[in-house]
N, C-alpha and C. Protein backbone atom coordinates (compact mmCIF):
# COMPACT_ATOMS: atom_id res chain seq x y z
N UNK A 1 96.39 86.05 87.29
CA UNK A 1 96.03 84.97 86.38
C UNK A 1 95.31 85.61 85.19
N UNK A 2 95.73 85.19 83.87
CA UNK A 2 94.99 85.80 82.59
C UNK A 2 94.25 84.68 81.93
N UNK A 3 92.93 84.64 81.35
CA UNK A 3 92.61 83.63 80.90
C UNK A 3 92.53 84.42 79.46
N UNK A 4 92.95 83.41 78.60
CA UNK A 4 92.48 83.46 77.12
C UNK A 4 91.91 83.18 76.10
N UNK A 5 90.24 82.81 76.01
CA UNK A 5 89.88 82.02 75.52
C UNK A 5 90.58 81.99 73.69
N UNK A 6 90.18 80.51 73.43
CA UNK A 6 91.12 80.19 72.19
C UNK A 6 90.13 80.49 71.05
N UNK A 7 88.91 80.88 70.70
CA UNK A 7 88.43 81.39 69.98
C UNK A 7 87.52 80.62 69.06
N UNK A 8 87.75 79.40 69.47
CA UNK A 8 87.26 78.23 68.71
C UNK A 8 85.80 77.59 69.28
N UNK A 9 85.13 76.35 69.23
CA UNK A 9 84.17 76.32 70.42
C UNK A 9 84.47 76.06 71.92
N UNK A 10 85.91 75.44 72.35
CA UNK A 10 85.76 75.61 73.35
C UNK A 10 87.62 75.72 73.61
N UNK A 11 87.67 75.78 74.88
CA UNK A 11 89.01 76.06 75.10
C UNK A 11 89.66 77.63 75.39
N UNK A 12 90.49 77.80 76.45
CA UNK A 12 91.27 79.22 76.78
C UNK A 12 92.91 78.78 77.58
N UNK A 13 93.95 79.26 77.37
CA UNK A 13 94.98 79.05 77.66
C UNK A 13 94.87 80.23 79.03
N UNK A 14 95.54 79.11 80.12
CA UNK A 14 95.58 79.72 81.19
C UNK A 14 97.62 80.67 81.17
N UNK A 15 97.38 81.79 81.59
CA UNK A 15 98.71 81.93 82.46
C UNK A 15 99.00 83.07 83.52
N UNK A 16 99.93 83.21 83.88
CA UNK A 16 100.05 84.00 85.13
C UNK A 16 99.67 83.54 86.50
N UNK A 17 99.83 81.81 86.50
CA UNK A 17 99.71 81.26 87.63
C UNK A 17 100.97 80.17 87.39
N UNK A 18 101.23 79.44 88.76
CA UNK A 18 102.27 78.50 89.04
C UNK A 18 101.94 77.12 89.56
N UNK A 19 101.27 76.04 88.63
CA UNK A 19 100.77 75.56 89.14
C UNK A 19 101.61 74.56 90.31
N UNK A 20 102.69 74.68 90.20
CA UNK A 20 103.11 73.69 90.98
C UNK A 20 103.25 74.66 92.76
N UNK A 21 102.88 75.75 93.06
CA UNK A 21 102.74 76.48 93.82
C UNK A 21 101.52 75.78 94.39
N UNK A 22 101.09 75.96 96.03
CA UNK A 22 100.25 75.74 96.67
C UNK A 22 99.22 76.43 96.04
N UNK A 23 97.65 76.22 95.84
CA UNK A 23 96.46 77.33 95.08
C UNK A 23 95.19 76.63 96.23
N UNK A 24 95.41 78.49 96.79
CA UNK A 24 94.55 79.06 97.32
C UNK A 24 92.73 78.48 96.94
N UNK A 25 91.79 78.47 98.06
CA UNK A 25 90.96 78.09 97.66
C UNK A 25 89.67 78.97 96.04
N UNK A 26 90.50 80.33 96.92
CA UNK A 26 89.88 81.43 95.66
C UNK A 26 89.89 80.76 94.40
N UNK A 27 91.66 80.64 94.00
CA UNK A 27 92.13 80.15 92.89
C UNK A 27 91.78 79.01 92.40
N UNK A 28 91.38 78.05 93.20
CA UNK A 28 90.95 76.87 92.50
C UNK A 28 89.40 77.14 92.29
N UNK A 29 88.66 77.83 92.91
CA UNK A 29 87.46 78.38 92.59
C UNK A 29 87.07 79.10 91.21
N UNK A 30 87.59 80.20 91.28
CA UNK A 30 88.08 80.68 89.73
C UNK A 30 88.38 79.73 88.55
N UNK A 31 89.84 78.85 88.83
CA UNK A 31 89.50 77.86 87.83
C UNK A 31 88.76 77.13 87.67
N UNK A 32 88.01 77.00 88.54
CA UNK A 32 86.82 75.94 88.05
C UNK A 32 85.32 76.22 87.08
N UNK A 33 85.71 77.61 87.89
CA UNK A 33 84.60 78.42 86.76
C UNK A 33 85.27 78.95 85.25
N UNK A 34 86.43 78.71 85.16
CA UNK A 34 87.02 78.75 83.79
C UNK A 34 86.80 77.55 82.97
N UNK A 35 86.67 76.70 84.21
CA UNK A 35 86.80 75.34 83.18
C UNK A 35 85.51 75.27 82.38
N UNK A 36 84.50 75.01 84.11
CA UNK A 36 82.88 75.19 83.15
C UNK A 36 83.06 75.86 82.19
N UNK A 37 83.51 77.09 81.70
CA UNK A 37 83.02 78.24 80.95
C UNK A 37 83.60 77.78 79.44
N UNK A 38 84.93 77.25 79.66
CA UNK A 38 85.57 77.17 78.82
C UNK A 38 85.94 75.55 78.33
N UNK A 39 85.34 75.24 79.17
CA UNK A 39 85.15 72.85 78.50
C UNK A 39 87.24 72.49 78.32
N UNK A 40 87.63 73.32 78.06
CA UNK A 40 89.26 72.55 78.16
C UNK A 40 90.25 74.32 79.00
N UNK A 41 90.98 73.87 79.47
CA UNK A 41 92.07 74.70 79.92
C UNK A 41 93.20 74.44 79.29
N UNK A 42 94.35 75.06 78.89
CA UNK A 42 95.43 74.85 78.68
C UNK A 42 96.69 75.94 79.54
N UNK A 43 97.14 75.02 79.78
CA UNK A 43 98.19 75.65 81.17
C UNK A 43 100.13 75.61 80.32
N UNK A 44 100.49 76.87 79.94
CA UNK A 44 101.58 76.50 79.27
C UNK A 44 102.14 76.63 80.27
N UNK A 45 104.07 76.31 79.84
CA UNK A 45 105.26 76.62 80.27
C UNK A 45 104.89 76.19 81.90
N UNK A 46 104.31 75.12 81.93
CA UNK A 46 104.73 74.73 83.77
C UNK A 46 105.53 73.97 83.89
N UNK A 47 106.43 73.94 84.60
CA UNK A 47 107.14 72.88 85.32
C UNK A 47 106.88 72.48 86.45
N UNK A 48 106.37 70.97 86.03
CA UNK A 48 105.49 70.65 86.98
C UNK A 48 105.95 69.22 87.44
N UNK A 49 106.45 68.92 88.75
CA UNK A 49 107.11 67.47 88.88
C UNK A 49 105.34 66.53 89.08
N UNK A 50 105.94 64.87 89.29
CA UNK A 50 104.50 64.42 89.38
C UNK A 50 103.97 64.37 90.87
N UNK A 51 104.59 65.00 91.79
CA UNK A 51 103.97 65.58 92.98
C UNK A 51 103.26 66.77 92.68
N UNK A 52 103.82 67.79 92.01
CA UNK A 52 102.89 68.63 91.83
C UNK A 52 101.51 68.71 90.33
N UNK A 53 101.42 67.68 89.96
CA UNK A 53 100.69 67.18 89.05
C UNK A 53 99.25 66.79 89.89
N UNK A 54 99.87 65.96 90.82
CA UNK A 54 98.94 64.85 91.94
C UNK A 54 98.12 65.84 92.40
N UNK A 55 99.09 66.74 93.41
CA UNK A 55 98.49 67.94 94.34
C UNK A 55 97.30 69.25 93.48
N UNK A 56 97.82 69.54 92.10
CA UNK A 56 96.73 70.05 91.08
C UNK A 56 95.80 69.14 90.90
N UNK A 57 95.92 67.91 90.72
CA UNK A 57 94.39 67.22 90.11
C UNK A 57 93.85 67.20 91.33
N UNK A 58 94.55 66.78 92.52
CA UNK A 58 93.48 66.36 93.65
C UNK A 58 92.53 68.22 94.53
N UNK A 59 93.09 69.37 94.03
CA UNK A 59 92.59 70.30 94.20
C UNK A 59 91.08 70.72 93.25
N UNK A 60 90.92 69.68 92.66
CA UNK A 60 89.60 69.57 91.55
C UNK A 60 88.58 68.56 91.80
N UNK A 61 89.13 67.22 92.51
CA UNK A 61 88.35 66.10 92.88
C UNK A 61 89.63 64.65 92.94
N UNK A 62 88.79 63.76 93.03
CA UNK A 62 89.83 62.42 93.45
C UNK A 62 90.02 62.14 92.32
N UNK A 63 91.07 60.76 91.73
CA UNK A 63 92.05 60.20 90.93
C UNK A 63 91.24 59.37 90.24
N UNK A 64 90.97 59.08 88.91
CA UNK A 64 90.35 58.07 88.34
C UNK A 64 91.44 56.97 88.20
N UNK A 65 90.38 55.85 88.05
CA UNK A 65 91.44 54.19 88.14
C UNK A 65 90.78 54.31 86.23
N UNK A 66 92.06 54.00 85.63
CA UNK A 66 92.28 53.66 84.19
C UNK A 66 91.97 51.84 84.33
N UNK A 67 90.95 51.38 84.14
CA UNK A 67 91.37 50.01 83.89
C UNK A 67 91.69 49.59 82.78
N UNK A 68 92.56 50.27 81.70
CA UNK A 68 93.13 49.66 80.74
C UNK A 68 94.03 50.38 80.41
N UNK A 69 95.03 51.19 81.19
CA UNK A 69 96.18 51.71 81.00
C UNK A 69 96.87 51.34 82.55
N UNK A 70 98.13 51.09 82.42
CA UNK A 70 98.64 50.83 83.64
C UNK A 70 99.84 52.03 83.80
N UNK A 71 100.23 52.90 85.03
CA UNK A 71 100.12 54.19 85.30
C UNK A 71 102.48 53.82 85.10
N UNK A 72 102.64 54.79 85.44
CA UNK A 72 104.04 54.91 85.06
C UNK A 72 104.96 54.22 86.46
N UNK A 73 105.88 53.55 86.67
CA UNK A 73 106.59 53.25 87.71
C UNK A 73 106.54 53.62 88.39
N UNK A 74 106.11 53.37 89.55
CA UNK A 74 106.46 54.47 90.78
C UNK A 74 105.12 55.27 91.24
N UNK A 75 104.26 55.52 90.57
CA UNK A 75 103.22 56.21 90.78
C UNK A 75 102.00 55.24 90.20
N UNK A 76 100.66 55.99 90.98
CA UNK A 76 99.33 54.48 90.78
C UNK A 76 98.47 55.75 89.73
N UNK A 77 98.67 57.18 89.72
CA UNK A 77 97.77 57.87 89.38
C UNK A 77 98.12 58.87 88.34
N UNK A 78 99.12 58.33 87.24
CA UNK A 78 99.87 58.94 86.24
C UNK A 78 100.03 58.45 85.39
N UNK A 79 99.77 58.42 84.40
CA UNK A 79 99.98 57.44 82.81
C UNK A 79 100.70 58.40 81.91
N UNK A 80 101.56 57.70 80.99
CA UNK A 80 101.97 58.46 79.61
C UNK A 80 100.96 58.34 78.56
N UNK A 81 101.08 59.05 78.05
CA UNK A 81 100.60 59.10 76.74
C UNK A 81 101.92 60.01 75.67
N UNK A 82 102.47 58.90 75.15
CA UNK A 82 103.41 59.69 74.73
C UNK A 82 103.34 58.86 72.72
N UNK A 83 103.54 59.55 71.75
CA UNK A 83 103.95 59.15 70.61
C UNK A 83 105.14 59.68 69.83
N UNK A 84 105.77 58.38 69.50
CA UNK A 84 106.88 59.07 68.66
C UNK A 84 107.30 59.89 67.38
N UNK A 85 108.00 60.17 67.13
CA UNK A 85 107.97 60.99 66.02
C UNK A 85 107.96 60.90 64.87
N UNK A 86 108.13 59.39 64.49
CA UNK A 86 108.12 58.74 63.31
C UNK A 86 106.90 57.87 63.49
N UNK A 87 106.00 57.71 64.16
CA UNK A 87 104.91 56.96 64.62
C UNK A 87 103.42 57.23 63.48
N UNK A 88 102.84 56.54 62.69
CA UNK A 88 102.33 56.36 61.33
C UNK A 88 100.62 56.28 61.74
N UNK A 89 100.77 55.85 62.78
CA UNK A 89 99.14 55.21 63.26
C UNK A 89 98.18 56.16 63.51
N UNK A 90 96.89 56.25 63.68
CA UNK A 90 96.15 57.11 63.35
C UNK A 90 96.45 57.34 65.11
N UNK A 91 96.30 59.10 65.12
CA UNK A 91 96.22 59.53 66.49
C UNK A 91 95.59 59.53 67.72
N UNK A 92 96.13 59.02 69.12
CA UNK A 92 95.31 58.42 69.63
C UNK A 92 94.29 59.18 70.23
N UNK A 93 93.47 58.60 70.32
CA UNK A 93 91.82 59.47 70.81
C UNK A 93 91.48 60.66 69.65
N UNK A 94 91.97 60.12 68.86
CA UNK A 94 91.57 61.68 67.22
C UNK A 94 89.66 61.63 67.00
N UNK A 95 89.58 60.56 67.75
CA UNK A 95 87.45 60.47 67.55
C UNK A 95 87.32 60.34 68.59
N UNK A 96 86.10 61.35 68.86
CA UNK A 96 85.29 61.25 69.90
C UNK A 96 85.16 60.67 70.84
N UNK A 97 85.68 60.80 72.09
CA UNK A 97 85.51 59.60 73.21
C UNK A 97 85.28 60.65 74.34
N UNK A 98 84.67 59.73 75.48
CA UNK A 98 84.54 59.89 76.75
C UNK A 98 85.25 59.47 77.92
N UNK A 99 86.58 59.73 78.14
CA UNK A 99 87.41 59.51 79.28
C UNK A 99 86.75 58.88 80.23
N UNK A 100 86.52 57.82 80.58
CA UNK A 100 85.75 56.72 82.38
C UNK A 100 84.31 57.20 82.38
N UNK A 101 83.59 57.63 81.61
CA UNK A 101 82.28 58.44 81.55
C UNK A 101 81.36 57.09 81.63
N UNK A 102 82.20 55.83 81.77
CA UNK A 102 81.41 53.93 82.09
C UNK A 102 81.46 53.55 83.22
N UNK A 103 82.04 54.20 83.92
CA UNK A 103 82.39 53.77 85.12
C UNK A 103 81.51 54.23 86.39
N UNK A 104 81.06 53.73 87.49
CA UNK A 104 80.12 54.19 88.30
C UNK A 104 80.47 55.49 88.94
N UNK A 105 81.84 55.64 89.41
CA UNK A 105 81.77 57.12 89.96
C UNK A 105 83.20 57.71 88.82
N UNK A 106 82.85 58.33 88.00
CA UNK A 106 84.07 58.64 87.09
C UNK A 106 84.35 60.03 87.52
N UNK A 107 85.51 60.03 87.47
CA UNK A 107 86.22 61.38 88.18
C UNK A 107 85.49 62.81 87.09
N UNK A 108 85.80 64.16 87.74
CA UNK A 108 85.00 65.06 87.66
C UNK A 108 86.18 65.96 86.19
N UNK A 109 86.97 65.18 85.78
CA UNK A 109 87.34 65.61 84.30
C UNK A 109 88.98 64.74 84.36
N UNK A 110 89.17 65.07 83.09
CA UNK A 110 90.60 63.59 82.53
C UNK A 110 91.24 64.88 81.99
């Protein structure tokens, strides 16, 4: 695994891991101390189905409930966030916010 921090105030691009691979307790240990260290991760080039999406977040802590996004077909713990390409509107979350940071037990990162 190589971490890279991005040089900026916070943030490092992860690679040389698979996330959709089973991760070892080491490994999720390690990342977690990347995360502290580094406030965002970025994980390129995964192919990652939404089973193995589920199985990565829940290796960090449990699933936050969105009460104002409703999650994609088929799944209770997955939302899009998707914009189109001709789409004019100011970008979503472009100011400052706090992901469920209102909520009594808000999950341990979004």
């Amino acid at each position: 695994m190589r971490i890279e921090p991005s040089g900026q105030a916070c943030g490092a691009t992860v690679t040389g891991i698979d996330l959709a691979a089973p991760l070892s307790a080491a490994t999720v240990a390690d990342l977690r101390a990347e995360w502290l260290r580094h406030h965002v991760l970025v994980f390129p080039e995964q192919n990652l189905t939404d089973d193995h999406l589920e199985a990565f977040t829940l290796a960090f802590g449990g699933f936050g409930e969105d009460p104002f996004i409703a999650p994609i077909p088929g799944r209770q713990h997955i939302i899009a966030v998707a914009r189109a390409a001709d789409e004019t509107a100011p970008i979503f979350a472009e100011n400052f916010h706090s992901d469920w940071s209102f909520q009594a037990r808000p999950p341990a990162g979004t």
